[in-house]
N, C-alpha and C. Protein backbone atom coordinates (compact mmCIF):
# COMPACT_ATOMS: atom_id res chain seq x y z
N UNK A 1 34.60 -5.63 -134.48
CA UNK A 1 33.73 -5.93 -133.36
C UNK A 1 34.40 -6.91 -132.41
N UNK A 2 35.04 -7.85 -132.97
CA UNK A 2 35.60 -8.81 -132.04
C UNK A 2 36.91 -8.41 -131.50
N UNK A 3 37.50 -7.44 -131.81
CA UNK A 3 38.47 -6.61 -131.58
C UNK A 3 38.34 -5.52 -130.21
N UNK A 4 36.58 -4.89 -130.61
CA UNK A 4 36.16 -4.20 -128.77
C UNK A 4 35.84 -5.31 -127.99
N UNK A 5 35.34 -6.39 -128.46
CA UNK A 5 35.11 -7.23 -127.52
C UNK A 5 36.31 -7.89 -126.83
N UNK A 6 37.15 -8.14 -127.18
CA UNK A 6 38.45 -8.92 -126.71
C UNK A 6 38.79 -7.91 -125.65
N UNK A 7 39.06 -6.35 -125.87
CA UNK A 7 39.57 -5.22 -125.53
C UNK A 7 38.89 -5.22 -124.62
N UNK A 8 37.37 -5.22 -124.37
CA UNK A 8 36.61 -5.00 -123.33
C UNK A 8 36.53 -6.24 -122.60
N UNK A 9 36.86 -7.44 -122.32
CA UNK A 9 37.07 -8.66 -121.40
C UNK A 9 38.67 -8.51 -120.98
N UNK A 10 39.34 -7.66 -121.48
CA UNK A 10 40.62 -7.75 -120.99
C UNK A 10 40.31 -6.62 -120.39
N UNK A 11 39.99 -5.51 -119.99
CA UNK A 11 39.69 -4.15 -119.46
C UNK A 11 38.83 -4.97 -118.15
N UNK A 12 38.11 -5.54 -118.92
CA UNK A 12 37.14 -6.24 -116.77
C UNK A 12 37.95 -7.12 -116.24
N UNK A 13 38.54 -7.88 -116.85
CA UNK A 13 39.35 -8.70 -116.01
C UNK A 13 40.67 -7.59 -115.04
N UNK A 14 41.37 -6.62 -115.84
CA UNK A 14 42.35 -6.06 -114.86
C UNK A 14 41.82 -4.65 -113.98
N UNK A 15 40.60 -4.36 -114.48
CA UNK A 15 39.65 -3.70 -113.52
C UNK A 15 38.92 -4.01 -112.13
N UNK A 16 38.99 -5.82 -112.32
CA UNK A 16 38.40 -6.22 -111.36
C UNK A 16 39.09 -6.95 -110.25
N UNK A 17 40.09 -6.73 -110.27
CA UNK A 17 41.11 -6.76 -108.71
C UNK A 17 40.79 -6.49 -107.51
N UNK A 18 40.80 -7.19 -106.12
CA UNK A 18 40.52 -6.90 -105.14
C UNK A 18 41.41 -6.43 -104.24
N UNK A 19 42.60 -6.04 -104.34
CA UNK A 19 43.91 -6.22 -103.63
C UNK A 19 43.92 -4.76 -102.89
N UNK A 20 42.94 -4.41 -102.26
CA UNK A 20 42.66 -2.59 -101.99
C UNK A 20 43.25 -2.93 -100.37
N UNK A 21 44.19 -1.92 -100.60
CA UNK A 21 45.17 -1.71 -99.66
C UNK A 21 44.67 -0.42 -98.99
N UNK A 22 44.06 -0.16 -97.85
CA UNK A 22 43.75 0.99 -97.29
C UNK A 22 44.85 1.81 -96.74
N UNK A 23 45.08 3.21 -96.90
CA UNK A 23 46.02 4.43 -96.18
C UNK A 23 45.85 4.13 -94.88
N UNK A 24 47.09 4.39 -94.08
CA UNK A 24 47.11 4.23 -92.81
C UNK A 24 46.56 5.39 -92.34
N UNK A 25 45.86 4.96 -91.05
CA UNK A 25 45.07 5.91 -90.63
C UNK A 25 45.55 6.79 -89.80
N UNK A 26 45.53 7.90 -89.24
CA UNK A 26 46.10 9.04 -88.47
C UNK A 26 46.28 8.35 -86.79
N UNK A 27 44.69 7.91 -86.58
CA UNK A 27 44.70 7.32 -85.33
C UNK A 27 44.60 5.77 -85.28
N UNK A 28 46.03 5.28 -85.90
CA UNK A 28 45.83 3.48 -86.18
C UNK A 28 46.24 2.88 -84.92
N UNK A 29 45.19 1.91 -84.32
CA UNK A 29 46.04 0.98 -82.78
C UNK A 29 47.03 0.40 -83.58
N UNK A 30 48.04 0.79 -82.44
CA UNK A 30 49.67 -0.10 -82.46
C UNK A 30 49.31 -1.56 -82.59
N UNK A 31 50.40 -2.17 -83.48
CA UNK A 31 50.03 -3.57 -83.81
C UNK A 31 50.01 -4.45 -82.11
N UNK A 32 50.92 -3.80 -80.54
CA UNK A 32 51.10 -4.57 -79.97
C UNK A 32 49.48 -4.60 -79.32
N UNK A 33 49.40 -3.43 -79.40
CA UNK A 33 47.90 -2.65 -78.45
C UNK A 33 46.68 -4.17 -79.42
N UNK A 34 46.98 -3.33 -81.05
CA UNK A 34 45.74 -4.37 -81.30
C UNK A 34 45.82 -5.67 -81.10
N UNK A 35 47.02 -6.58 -80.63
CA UNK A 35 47.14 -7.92 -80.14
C UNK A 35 46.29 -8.05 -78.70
N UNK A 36 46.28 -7.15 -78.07
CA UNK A 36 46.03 -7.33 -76.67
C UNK A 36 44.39 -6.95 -76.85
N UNK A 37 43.84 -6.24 -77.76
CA UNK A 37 42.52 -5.61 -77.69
C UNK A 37 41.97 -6.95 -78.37
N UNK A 38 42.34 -7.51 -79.38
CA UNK A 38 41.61 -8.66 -79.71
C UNK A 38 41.09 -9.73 -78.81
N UNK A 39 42.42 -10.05 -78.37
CA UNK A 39 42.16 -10.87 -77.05
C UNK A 39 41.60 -10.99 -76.37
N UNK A 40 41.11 -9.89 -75.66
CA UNK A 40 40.35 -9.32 -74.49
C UNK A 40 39.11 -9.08 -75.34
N UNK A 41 38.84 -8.96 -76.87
CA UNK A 41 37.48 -9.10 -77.23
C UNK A 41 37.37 -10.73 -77.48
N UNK A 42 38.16 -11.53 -77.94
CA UNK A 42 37.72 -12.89 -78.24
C UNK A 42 36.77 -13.12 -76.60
N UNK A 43 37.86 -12.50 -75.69
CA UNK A 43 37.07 -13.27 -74.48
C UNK A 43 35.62 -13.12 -73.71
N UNK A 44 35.94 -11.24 -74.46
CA UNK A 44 34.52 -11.01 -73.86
C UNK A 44 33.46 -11.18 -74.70
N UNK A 45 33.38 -11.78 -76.22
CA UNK A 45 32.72 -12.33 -76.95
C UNK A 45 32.17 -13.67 -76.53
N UNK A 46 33.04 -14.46 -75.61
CA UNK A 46 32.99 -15.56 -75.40
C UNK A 46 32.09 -15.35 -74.23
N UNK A 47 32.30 -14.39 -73.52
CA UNK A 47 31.74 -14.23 -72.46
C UNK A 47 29.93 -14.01 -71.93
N UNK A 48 29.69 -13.58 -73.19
CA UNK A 48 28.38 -12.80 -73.45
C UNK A 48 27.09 -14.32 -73.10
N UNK A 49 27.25 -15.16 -73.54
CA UNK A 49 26.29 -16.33 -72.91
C UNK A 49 26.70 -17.03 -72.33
N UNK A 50 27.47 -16.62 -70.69
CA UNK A 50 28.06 -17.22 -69.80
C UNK A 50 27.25 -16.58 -68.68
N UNK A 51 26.36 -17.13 -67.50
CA UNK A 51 26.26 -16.15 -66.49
C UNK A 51 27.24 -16.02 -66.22
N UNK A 52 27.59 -14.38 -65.34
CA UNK A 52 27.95 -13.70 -64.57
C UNK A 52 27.98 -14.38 -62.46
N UNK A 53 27.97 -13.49 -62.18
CA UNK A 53 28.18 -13.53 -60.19
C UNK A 53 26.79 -13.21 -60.09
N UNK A 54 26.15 -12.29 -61.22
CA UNK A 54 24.54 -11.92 -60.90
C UNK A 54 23.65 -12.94 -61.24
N UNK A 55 24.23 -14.22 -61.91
CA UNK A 55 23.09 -14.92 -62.61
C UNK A 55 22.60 -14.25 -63.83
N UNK A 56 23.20 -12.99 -64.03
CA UNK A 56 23.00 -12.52 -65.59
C UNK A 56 23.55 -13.08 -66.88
N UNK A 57 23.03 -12.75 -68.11
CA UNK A 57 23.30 -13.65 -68.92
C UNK A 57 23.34 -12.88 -70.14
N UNK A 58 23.64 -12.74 -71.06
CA UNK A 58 23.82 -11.68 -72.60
C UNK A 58 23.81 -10.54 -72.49
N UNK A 59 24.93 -10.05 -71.69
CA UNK A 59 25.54 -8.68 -71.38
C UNK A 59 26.90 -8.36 -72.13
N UNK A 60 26.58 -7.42 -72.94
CA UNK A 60 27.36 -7.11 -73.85
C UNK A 60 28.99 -6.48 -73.37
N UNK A 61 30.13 -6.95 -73.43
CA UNK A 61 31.10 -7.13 -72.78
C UNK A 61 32.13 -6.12 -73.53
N UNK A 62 31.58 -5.56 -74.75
CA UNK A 62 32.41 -5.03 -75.48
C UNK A 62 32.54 -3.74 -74.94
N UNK A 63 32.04 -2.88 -74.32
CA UNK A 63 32.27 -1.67 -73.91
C UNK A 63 32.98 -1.34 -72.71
N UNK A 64 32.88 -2.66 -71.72
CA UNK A 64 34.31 -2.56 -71.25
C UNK A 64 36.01 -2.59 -71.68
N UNK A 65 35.62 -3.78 -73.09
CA UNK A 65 36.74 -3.70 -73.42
C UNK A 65 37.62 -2.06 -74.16
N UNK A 66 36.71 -1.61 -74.84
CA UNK A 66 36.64 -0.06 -75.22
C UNK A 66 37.52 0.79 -74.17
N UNK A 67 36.61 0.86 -72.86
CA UNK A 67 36.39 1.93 -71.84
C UNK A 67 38.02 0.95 -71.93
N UNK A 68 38.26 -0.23 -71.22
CA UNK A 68 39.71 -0.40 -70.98
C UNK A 68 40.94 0.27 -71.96
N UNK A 69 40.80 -0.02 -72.94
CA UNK A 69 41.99 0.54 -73.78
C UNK A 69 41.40 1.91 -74.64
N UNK A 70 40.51 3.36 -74.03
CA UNK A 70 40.49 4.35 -74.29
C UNK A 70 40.18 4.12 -75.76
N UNK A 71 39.72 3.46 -76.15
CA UNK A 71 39.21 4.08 -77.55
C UNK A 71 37.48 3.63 -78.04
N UNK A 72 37.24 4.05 -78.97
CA UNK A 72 35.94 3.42 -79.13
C UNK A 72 35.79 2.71 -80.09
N UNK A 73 34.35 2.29 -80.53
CA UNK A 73 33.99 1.12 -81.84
C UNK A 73 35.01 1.94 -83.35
N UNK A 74 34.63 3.08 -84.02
CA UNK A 74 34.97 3.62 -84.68
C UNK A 74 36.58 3.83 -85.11
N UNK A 75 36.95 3.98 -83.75
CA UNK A 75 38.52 3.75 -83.92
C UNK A 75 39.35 2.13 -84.48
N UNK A 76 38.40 1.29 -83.62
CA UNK A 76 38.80 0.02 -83.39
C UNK A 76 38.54 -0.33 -84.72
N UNK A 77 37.30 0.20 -85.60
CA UNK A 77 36.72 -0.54 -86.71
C UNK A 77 37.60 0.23 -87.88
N UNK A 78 37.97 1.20 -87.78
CA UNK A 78 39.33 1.58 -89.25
C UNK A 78 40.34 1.24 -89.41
N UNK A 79 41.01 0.65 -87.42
CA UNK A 79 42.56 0.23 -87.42
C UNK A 79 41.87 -1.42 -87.81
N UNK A 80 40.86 -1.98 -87.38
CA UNK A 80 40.59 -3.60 -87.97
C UNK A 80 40.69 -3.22 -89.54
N UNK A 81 39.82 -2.44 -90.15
CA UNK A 81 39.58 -2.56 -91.51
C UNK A 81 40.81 -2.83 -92.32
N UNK A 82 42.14 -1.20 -91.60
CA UNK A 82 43.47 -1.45 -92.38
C UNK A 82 44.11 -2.59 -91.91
N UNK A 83 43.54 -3.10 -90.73
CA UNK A 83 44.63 -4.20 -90.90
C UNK A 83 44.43 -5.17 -91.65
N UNK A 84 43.55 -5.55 -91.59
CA UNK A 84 42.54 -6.77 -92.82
C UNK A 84 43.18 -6.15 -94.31
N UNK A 85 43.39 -4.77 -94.39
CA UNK A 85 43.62 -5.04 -95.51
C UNK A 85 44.93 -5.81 -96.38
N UNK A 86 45.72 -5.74 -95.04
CA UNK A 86 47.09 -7.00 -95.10
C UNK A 86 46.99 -7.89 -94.53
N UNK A 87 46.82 -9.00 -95.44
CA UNK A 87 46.12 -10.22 -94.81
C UNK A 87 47.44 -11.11 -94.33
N UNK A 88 48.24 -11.17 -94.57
CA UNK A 88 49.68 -11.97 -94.35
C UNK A 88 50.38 -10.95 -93.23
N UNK A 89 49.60 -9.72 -92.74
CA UNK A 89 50.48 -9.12 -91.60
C UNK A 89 49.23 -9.57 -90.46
N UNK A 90 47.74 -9.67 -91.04
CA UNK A 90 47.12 -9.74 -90.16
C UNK A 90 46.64 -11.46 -89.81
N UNK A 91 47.44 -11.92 -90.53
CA UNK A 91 47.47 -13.55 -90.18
C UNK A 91 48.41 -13.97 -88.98
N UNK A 92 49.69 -12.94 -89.27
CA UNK A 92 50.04 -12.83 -88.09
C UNK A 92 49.94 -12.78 -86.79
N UNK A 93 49.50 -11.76 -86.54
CA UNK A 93 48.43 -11.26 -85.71
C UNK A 93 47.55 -11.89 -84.91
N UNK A 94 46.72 -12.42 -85.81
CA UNK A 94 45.61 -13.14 -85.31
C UNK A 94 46.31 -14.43 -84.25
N UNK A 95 47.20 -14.83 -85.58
CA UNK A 95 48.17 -16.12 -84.54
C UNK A 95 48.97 -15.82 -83.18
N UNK A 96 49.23 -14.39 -82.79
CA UNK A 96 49.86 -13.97 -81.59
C UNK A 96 48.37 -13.65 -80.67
N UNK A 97 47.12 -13.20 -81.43
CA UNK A 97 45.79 -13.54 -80.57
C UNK A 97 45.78 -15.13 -79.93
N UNK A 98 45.98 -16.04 -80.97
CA UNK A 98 45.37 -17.17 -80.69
C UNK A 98 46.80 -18.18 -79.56
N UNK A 99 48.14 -17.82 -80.00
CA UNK A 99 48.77 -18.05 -78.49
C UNK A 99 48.11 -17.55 -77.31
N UNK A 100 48.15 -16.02 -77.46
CA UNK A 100 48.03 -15.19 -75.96
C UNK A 100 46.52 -16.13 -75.36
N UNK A 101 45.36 -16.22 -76.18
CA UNK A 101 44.35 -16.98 -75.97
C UNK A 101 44.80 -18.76 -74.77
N UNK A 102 45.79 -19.17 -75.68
CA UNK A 102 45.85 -20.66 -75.18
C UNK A 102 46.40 -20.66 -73.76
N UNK A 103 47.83 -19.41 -73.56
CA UNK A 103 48.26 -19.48 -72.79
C UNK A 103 47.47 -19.31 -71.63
N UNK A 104 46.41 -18.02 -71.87
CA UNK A 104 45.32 -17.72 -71.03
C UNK A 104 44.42 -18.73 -70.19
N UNK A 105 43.77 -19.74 -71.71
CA UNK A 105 43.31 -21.28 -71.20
C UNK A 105 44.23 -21.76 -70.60
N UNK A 106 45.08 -22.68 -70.67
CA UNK A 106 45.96 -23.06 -69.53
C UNK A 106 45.98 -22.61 -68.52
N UNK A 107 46.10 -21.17 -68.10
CA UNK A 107 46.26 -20.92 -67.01
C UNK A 107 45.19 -20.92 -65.79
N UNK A 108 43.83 -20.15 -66.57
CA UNK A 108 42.96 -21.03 -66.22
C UNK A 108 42.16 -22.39 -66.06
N UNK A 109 42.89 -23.21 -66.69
CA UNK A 109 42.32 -24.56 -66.44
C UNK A 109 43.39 -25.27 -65.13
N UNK A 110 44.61 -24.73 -65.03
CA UNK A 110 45.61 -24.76 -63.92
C UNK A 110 44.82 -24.05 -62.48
N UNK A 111 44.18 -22.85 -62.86
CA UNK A 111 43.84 -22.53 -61.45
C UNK A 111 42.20 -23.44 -61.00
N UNK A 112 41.81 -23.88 -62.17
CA UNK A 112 40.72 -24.84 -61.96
C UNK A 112 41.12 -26.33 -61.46
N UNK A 113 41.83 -26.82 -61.83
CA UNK A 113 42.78 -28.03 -60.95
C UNK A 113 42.93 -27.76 -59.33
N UNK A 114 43.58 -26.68 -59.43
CA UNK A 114 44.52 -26.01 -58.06
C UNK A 114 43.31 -26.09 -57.54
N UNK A 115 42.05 -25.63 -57.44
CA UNK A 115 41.00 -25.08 -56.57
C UNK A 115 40.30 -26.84 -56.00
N UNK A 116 40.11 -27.65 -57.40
CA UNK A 116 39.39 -28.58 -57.18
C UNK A 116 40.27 -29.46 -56.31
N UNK A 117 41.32 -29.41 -56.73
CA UNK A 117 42.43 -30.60 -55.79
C UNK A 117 42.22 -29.59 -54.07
N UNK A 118 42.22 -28.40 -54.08
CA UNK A 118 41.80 -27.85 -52.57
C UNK A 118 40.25 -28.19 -52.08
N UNK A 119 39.53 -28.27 -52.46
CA UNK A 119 38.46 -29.04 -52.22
C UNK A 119 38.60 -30.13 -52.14
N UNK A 120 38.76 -31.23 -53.08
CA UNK A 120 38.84 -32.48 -52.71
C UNK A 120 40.02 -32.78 -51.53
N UNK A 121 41.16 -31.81 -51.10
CA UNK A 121 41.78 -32.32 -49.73
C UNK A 121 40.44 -32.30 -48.40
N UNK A 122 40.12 -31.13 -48.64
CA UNK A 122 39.08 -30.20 -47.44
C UNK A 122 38.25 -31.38 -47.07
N UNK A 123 37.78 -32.01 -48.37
CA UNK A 123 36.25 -32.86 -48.44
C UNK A 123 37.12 -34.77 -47.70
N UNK A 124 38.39 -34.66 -47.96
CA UNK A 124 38.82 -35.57 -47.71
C UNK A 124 38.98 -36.77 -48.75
N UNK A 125 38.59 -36.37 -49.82
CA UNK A 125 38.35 -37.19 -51.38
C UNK A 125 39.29 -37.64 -52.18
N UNK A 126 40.64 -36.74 -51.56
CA UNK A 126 41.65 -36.64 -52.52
C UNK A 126 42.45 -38.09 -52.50
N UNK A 127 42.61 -39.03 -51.67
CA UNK A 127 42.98 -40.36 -51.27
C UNK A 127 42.14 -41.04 -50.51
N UNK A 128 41.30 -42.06 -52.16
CA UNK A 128 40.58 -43.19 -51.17
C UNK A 128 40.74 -44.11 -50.68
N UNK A 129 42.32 -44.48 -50.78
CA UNK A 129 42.50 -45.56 -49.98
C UNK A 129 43.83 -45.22 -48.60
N UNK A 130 42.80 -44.75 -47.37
CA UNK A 130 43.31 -44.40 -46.13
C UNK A 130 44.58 -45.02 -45.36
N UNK A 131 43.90 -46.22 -46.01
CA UNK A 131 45.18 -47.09 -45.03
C UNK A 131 46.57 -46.75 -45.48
N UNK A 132 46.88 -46.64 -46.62
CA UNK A 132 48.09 -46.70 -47.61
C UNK A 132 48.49 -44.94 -47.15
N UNK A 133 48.08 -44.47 -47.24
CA UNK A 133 48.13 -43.00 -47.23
C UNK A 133 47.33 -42.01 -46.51
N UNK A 134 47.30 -41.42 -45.39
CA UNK A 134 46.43 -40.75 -44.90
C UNK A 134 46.48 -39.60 -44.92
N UNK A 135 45.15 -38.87 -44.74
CA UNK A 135 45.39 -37.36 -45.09
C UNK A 135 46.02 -36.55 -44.27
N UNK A 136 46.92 -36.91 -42.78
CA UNK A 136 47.06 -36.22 -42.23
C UNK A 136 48.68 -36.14 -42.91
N UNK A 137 49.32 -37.07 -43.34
CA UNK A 137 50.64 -37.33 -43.98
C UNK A 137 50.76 -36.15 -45.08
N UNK A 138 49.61 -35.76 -45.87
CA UNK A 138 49.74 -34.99 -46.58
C UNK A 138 50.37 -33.42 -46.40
N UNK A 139 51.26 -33.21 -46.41
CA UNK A 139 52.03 -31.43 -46.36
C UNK A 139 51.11 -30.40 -47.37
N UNK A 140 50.34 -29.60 -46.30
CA UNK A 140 49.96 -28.17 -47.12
C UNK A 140 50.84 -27.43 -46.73
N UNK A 141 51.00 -25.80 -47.81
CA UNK A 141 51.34 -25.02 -47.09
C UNK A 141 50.54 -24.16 -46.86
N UNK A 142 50.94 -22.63 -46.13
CA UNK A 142 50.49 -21.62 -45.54
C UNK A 142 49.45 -21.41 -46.77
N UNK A 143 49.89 -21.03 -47.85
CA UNK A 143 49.08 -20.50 -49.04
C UNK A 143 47.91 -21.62 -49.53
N UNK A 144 47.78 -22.64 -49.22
CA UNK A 144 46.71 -23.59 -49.43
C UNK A 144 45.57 -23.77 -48.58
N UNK A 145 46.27 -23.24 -46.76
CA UNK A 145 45.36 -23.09 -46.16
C UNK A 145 44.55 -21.69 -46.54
N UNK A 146 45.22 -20.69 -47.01
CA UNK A 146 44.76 -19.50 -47.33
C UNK A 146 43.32 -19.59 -48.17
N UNK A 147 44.00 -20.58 -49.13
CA UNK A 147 42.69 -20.84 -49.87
C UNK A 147 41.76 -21.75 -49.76
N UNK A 148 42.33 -22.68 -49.03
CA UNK A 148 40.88 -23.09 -48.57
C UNK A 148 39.89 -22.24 -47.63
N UNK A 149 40.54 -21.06 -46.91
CA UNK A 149 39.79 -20.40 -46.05
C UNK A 149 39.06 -19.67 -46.30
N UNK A 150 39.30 -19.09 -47.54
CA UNK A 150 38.64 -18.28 -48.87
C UNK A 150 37.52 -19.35 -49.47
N UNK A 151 37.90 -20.51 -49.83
CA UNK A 151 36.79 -21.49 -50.13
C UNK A 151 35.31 -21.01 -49.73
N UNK A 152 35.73 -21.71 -48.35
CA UNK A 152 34.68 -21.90 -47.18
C UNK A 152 33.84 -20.68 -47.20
N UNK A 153 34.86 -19.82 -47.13
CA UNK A 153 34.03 -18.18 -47.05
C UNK A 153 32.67 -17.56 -48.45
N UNK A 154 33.80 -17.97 -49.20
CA UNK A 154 32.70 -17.79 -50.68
C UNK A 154 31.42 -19.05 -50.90
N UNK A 155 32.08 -20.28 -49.96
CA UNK A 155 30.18 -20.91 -49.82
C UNK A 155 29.52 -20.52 -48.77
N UNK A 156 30.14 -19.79 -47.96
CA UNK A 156 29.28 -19.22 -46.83
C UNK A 156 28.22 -18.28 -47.47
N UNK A 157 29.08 -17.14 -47.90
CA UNK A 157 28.54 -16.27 -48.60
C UNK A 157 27.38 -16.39 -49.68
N UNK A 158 27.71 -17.54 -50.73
CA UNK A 158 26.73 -17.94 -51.51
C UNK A 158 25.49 -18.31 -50.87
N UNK A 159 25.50 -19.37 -49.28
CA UNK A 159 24.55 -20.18 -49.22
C UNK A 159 23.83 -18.82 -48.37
N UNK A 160 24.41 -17.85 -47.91
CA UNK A 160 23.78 -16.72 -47.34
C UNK A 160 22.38 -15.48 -48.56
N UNK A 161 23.46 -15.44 -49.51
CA UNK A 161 22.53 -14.86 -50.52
C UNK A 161 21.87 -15.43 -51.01
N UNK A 162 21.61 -17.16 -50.84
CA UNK A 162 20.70 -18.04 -51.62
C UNK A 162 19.38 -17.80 -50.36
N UNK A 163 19.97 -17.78 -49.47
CA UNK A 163 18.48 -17.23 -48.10
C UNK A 163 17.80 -16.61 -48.38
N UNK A 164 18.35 -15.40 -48.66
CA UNK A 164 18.04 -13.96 -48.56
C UNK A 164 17.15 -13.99 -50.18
């Protein structure tokens, strides 16, 4: 008796392995494709309780990302599954998500600088002490006036649809 029993705790223990490696699938996203599809879902995940230009708010963002890279949930959810099932290829992975991510932040928090420092010239804010430095000393170029002209235009526009 203690002989099936031993036999049978050694039989569940090497029965009960989790290490399930899924077959590659016929239609698997390319590892570069699924770097770029993650991405673009982290963001539009992120995106979903952010208003919009409409003042809208929990609009589900994922079906653009789909419609963008031609495939659908189903596809996306067998090439995720096999990839998960290599966790040291898909650790990888995730970490070339989470660069492409930072670089992304940066760049937007750079064009959020760029915009506010063009406002604060416009508003005159950017140097409060006149005497030392005046704003006319300051050198823009062509492309700064560009955008400030764009500024102006998009609060025009806003304070127009806030009328209406």
């Amino acid at each position: 008796m203690k002989y099936f029993q031993l036999l049978l705790v050694i039989f569940l223990c090497f029965s009960c392995t989790g290490n399930t490696i899924y077959e590659k699938p016929k239609n698997l996203i390319p590892k570069d494709s699924m770097i770029l599809l993650l991405t673009d879902m982290h963001i539009a995940s992120s995106a979903k309780h952010t208003k919009n230009k409409s003042q809208q708010k929990d609009i589900n963002y994922m079906t653009i990302v789909y419609e963008k890279y031609k495939i659908d949930s189903v596809r996306f959810d067998v090439s995720n599954t096999y990839y998960t099932s290599k966790i040291d290829e898909y650790d990888k992975l995730l970490a070339q998500v989470k660069k492409r991510l930072e670089v992304f932040a940066t760049d937007i928090q750079k064009q959020i600088n760029d915009r506010d420092s063009l406002i604060n010239i416009e508003k005159g804010l950017l140097h409060k002490n006149t005497d030392s430095l005046k704003l006319e000393e300051v050198e823009l170029s062509e492309e700064h006036f560009d955008s400030l002209k764009k500024i102006n235009l998009e609060k025009k526009l806003e304070k127009l649809e806030q009328k209406n």
